[in-house]
N, C-alpha and C. Protein backbone atom coordinates (compact mmCIF):
# COMPACT_ATOMS: atom_id res chain seq x y z
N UNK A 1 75.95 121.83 91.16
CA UNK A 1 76.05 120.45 91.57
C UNK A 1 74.65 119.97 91.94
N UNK A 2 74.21 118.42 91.76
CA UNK A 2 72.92 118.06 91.89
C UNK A 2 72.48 118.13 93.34
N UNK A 3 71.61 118.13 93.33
CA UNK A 3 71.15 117.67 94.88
C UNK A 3 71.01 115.99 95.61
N UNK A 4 71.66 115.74 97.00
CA UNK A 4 71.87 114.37 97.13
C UNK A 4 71.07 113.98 98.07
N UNK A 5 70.48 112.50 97.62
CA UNK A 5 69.36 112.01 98.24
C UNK A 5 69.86 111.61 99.61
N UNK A 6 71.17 111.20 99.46
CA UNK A 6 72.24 110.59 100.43
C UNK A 6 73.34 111.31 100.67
N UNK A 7 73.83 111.58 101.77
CA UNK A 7 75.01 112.05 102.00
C UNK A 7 75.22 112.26 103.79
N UNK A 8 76.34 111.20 104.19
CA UNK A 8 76.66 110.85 105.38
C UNK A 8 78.30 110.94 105.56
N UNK A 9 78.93 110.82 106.72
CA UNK A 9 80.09 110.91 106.90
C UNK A 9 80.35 110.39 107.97
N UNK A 10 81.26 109.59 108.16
CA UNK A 10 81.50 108.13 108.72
C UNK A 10 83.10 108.30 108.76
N UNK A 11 83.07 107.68 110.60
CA UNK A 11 84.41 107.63 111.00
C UNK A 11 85.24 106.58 111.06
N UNK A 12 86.01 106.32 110.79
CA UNK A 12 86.96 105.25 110.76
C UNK A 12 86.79 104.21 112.13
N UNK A 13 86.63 102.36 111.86
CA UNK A 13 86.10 101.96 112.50
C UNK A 13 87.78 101.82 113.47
N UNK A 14 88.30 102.05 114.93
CA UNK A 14 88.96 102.24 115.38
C UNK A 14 90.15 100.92 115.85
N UNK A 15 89.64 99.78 115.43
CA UNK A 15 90.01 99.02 115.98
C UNK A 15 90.71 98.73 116.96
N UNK A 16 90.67 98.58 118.11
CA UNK A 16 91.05 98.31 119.40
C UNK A 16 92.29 97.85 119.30
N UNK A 17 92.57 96.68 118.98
CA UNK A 17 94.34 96.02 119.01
C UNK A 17 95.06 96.60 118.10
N UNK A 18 94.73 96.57 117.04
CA UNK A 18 95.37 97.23 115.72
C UNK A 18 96.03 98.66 116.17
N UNK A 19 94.98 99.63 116.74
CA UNK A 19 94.97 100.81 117.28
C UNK A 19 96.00 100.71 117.66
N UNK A 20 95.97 100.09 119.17
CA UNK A 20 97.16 100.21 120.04
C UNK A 20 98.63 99.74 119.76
N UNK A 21 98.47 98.33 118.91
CA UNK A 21 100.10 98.39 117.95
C UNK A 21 100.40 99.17 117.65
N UNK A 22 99.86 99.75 116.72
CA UNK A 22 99.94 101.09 115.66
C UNK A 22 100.99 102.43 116.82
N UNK A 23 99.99 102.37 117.44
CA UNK A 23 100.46 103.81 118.14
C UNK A 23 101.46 102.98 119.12
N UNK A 24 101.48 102.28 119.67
CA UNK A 24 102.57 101.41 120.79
C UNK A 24 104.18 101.61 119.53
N UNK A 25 103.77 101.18 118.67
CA UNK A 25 105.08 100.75 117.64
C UNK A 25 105.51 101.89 117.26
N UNK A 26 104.86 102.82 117.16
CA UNK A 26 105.25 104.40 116.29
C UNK A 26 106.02 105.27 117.46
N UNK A 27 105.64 105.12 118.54
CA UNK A 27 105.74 105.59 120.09
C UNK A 27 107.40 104.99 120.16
N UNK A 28 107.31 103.79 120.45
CA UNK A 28 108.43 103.28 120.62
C UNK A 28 109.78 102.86 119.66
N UNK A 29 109.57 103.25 118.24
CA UNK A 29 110.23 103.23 117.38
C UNK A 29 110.78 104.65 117.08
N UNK A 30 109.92 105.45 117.43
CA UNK A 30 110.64 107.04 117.71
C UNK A 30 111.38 107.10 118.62
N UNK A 31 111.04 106.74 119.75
CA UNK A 31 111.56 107.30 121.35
C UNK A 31 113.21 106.50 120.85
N UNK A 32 113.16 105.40 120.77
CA UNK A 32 114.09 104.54 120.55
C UNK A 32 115.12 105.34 119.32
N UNK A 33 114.62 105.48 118.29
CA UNK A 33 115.46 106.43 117.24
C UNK A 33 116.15 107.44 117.84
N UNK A 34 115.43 107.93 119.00
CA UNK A 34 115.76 110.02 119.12
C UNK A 34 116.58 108.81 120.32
N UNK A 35 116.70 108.36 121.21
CA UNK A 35 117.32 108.23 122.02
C UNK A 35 118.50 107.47 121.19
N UNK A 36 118.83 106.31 120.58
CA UNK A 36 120.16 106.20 119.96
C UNK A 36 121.08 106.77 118.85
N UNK A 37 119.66 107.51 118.45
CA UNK A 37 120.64 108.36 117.14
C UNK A 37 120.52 107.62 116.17
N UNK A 38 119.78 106.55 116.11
CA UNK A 38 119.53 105.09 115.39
C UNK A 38 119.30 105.72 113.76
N UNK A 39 118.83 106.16 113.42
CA UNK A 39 118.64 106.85 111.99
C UNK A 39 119.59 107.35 111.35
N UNK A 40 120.23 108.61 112.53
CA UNK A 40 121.58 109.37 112.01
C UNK A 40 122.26 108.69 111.50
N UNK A 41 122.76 107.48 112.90
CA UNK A 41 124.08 106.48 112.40
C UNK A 41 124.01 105.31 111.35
N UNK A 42 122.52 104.92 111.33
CA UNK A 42 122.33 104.06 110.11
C UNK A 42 122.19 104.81 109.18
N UNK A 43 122.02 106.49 109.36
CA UNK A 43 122.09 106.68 107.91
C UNK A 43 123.34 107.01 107.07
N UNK A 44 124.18 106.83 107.90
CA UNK A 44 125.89 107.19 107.78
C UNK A 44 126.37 105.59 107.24
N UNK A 45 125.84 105.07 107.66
CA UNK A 45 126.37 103.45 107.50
C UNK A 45 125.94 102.72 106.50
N UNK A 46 124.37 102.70 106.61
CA UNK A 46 123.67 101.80 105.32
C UNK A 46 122.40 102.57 105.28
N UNK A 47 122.60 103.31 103.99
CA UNK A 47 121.67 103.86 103.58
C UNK A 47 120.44 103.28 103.41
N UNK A 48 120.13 102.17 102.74
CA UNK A 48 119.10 101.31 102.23
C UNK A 48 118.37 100.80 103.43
N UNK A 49 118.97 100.48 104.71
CA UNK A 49 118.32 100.03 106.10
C UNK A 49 117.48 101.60 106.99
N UNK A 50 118.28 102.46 106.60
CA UNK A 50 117.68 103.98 106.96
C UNK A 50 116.55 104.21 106.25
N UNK A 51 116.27 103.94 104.82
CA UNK A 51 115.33 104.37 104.17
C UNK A 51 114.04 103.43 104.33
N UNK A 52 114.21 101.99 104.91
CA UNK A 52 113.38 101.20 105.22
C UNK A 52 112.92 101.46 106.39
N UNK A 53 113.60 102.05 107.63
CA UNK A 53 113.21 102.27 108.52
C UNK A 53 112.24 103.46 108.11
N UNK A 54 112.63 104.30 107.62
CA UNK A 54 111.99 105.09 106.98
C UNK A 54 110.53 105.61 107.13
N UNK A 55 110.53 104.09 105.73
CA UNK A 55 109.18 104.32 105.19
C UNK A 55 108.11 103.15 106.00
N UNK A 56 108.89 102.25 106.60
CA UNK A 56 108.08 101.75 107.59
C UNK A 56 107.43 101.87 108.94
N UNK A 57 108.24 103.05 109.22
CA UNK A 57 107.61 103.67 110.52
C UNK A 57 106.41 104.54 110.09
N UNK A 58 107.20 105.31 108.68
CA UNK A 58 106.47 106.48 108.25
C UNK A 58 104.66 105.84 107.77
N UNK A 59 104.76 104.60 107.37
CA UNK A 59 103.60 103.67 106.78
C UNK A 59 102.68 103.64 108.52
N UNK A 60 103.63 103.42 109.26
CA UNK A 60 102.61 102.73 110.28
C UNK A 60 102.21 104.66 111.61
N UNK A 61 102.82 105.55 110.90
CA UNK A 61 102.24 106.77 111.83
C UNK A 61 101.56 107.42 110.96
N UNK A 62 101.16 107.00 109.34
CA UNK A 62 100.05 107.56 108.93
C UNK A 62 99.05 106.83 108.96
N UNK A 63 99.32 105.52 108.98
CA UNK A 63 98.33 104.58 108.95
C UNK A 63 97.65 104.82 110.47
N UNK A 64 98.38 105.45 111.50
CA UNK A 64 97.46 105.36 112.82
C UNK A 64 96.75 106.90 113.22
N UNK A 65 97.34 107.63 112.61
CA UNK A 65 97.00 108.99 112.09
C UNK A 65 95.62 108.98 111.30
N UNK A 66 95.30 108.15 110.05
CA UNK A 66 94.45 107.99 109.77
C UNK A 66 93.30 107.23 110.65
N UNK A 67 93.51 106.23 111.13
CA UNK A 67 92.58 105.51 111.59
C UNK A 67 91.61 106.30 113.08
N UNK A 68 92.55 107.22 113.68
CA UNK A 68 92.23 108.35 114.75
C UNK A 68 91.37 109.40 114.03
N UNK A 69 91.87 109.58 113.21
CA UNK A 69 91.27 111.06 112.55
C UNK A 69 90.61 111.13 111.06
N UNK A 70 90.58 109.91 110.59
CA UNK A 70 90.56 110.14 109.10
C UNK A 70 88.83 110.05 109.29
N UNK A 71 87.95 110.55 107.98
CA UNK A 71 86.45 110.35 107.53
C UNK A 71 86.56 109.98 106.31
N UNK A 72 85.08 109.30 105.97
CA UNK A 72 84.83 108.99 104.91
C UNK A 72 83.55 109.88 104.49
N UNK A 73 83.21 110.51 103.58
CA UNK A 73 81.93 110.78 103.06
C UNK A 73 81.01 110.32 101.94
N UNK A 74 79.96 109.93 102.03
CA UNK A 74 79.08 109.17 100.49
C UNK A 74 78.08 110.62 100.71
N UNK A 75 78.53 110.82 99.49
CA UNK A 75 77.09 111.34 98.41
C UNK A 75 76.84 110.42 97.56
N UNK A 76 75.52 110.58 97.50
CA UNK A 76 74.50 109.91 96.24
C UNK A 76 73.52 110.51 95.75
N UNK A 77 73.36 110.60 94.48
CA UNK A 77 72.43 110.93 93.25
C UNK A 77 72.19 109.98 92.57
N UNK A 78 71.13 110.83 91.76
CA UNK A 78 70.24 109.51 90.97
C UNK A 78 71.74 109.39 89.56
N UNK A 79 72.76 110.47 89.70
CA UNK A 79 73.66 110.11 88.59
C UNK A 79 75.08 109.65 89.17
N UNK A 80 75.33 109.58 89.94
CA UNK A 80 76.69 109.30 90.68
C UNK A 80 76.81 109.44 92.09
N UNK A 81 77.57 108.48 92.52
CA UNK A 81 78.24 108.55 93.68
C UNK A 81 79.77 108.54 93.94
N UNK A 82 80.06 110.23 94.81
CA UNK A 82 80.90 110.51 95.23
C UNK A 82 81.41 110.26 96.72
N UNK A 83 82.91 109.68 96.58
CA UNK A 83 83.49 109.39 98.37
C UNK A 83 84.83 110.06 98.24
N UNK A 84 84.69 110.75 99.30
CA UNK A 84 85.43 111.34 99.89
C UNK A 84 86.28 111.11 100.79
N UNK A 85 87.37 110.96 100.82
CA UNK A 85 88.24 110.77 101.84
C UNK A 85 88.89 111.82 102.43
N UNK A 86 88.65 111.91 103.97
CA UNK A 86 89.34 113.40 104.22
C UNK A 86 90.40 113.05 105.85
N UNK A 87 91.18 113.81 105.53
CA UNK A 87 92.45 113.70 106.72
C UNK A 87 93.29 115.29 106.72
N UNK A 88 92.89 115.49 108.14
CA UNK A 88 93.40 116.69 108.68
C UNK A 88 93.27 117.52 107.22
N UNK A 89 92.23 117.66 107.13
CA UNK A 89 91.67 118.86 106.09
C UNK A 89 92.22 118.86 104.63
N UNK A 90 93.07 117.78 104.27
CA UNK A 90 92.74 116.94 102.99
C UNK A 90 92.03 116.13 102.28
N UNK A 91 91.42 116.44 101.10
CA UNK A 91 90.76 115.27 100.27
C UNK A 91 90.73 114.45 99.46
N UNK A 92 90.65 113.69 99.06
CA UNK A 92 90.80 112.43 97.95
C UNK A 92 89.39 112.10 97.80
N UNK A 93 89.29 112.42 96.28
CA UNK A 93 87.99 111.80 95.93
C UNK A 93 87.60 110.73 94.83
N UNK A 94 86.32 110.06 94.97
CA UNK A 94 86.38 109.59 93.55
C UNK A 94 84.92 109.51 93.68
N UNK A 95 84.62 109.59 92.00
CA UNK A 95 83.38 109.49 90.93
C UNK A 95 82.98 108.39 90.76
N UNK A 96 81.66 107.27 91.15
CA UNK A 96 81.16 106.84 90.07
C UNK A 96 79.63 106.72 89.43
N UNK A 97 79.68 106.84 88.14
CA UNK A 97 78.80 106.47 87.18
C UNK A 97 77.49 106.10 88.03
N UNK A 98 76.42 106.41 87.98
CA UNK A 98 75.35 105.30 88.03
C UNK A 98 75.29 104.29 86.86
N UNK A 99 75.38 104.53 85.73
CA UNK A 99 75.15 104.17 84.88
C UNK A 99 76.43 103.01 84.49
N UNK A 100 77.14 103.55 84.94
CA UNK A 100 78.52 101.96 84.67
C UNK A 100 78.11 101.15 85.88
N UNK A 101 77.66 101.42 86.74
CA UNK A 101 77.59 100.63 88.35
C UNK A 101 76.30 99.42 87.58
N UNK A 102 77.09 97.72 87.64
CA UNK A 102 75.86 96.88 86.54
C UNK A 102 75.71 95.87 87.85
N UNK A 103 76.26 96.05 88.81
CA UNK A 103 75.80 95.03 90.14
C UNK A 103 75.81 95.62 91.43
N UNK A 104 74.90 95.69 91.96
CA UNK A 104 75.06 95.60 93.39
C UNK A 104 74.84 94.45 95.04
N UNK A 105 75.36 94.86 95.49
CA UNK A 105 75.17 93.56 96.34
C UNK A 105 75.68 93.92 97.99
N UNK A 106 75.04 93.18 98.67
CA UNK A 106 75.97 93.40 100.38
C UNK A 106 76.51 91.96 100.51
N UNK A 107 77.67 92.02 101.37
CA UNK A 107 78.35 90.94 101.31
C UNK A 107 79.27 91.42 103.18
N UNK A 108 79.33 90.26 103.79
CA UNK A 108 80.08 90.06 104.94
C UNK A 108 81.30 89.27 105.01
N UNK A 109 82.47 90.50 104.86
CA UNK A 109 83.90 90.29 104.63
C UNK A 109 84.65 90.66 106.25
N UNK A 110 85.83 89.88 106.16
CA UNK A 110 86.28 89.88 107.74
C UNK A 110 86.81 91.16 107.80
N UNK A 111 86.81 91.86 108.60
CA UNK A 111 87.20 93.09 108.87
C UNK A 111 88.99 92.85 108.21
N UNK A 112 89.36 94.42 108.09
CA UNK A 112 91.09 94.44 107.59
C UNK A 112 91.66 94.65 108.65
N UNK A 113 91.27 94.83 110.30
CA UNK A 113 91.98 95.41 111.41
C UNK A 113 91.52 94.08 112.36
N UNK A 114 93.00 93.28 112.91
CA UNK A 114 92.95 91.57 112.99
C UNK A 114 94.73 91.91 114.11
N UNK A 115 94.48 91.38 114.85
CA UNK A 115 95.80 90.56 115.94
C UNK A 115 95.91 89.87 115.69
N UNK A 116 97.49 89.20 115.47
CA UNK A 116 97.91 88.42 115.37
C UNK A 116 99.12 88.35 114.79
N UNK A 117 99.52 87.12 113.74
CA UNK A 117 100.70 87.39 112.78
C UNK A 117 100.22 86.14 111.62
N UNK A 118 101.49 85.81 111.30
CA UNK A 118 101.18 84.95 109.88
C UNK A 118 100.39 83.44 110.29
N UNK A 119 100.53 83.31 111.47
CA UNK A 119 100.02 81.95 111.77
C UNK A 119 98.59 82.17 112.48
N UNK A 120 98.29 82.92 113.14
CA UNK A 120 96.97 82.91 113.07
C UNK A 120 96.64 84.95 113.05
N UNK A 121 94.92 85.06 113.14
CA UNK A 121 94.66 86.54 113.20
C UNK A 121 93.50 86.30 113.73
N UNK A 122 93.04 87.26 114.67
CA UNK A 122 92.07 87.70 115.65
C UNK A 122 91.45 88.62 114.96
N UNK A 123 90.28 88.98 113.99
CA UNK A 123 89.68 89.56 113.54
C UNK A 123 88.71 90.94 114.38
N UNK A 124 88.91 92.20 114.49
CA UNK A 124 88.02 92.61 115.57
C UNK A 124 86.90 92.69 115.54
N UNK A 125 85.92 92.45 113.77
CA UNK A 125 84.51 91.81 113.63
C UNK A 125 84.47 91.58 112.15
N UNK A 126 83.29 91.22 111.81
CA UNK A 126 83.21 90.99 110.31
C UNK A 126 82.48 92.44 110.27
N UNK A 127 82.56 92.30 109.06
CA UNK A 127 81.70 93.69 108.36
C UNK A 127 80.86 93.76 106.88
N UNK A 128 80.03 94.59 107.43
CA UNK A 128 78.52 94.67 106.25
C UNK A 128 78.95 95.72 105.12
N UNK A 129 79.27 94.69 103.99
CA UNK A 129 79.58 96.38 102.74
C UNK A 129 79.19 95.96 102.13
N UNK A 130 78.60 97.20 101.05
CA UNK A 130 78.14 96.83 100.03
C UNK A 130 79.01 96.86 98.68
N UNK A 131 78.67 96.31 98.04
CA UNK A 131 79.90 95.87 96.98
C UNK A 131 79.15 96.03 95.87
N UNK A 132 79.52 97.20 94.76
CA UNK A 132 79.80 97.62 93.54
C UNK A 132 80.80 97.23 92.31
N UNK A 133 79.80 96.71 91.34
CA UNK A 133 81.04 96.29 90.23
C UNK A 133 80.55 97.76 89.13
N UNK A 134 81.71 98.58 88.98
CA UNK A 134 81.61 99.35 87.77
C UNK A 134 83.14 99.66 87.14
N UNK A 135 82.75 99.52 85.85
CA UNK A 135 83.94 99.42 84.90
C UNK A 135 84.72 98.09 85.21
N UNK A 136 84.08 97.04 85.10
CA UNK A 136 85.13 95.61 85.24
C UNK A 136 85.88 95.81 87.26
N UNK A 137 85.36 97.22 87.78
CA UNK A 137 86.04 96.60 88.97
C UNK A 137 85.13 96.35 90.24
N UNK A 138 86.01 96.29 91.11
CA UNK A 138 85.06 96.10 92.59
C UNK A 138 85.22 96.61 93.19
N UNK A 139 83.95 97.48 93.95
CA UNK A 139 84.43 98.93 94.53
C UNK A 139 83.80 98.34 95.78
N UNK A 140 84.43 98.39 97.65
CA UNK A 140 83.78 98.08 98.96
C UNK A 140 83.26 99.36 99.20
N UNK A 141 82.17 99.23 99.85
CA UNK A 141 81.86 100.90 100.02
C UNK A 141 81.33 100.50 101.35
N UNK A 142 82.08 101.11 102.68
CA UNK A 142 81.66 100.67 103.68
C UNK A 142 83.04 100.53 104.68
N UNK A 143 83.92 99.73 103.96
CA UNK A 143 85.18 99.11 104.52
C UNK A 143 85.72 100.03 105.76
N UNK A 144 86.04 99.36 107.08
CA UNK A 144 86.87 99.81 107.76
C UNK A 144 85.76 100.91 108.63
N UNK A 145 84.82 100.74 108.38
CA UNK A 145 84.17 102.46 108.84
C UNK A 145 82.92 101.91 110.01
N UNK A 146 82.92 102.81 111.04
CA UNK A 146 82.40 102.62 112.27
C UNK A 146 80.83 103.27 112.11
N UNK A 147 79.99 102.12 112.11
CA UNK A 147 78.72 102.33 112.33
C UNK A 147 77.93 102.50 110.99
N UNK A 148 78.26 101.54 109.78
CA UNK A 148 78.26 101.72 108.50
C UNK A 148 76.91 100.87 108.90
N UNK A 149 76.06 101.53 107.62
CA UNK A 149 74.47 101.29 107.08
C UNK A 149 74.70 100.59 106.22
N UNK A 150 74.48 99.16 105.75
CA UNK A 150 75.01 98.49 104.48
C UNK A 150 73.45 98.90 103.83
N UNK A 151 72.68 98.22 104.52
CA UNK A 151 71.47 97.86 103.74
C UNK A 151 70.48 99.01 103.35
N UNK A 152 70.80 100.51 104.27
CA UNK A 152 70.47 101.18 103.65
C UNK A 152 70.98 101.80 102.35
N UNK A 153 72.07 102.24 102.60
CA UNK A 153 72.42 102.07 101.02
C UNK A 153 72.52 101.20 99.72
N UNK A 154 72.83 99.89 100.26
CA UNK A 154 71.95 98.92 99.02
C UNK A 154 70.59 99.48 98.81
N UNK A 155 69.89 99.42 99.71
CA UNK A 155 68.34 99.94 99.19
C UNK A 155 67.97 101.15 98.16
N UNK A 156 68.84 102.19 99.05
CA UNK A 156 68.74 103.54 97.82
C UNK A 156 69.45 103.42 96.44
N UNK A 157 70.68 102.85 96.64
CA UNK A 157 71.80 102.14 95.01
C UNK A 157 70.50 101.45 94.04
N UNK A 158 69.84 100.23 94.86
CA UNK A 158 68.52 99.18 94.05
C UNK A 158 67.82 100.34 93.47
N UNK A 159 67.23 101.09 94.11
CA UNK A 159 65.98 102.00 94.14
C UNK A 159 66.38 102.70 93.07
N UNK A 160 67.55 103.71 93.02
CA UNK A 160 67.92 104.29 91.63
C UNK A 160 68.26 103.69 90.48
N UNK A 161 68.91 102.73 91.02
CA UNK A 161 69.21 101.49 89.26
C UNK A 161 67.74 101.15 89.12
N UNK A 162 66.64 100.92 89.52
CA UNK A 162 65.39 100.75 88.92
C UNK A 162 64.38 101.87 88.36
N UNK A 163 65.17 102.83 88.63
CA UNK A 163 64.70 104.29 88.66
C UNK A 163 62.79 104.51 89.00
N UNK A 164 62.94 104.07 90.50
CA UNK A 164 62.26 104.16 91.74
C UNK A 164 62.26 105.22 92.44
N UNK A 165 63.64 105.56 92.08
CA UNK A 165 64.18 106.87 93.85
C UNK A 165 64.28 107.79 92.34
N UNK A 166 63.72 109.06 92.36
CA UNK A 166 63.96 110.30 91.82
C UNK A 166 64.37 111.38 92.08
């Protein structure tokens, strides 16, 4: 494997309100289940309301699971950049190209972790990412993550697409 000019690992940015829904709702949607039996008997009754409960609790105790514990990792080479996603000692990765990567750019998008509901949202900050178009798509590289370097990595991304950084 090449050697990387870049390579950092970055924790999930925690969001304060979000956080505490998250874990307030998962907390109390269990306690509440194990204390009425609420699952058992809906699952005896209406299946389809059991399986929603389901997967919506199940959505919001990985989603807070992640946000506690999850990392992100960037490697970079002068031929690709790899990110890593890792949770309780699982990984998900992905590849890309230097060479398909035909834009780069930093851009300040409102954070995805926001109080509120459909009528209004409390954002807990904006955030600095840098934004990659390769293969027709748009890749955020940055998103969600606590104490993210935009501009240094724009700088090193520029530097190798001009083949500057060796």
């Amino acid at each position: 494997m090449d050697n990387y000019m870049f390579e950092e690992k970055y924790s999930l940015n925690k969001g304060t309100f979000t956080s505490i829904f998250r874990s307030l709702w998962v907390v109390i949607i269990i306690y509440y289940s194990i204390k009425t039996n609420y699952f058992y008997n809906t699952l005896k009754d209406n299946i389809i309301e059991a399986l929603i409960f389901l997967v919506v609790t199940s959505v919001f105790l990985f989603r807070s699971i992640w946000i506690l514990l999850g990392e992100v990792i960037y490697k970079i080479n002068d031929k690709e950049i790899y990110v890593t996603k890792i949770l309780l000692g699982l990984k998900m990765s992905n590849k890309y190209i230097m060479q398909d990567i035909n834009e780069i750019r930093i851009e300040v998008r409102k954070s995805n972790s926001y109080w509120g509901g459909s009528g209004f949202k409390i954002y807990d900050k904006d955030e600095e990412l840098v934004i990659i178009r390769s293969q027709g798509k748009e890749i955020e590289i940055g998103r969600g993550l606590a104490d993210f370097q935009a501009k240094k990595i724009y700088n090193l991304l520029n530097d190798i697409k001009r083949g500057t950084k060796q």
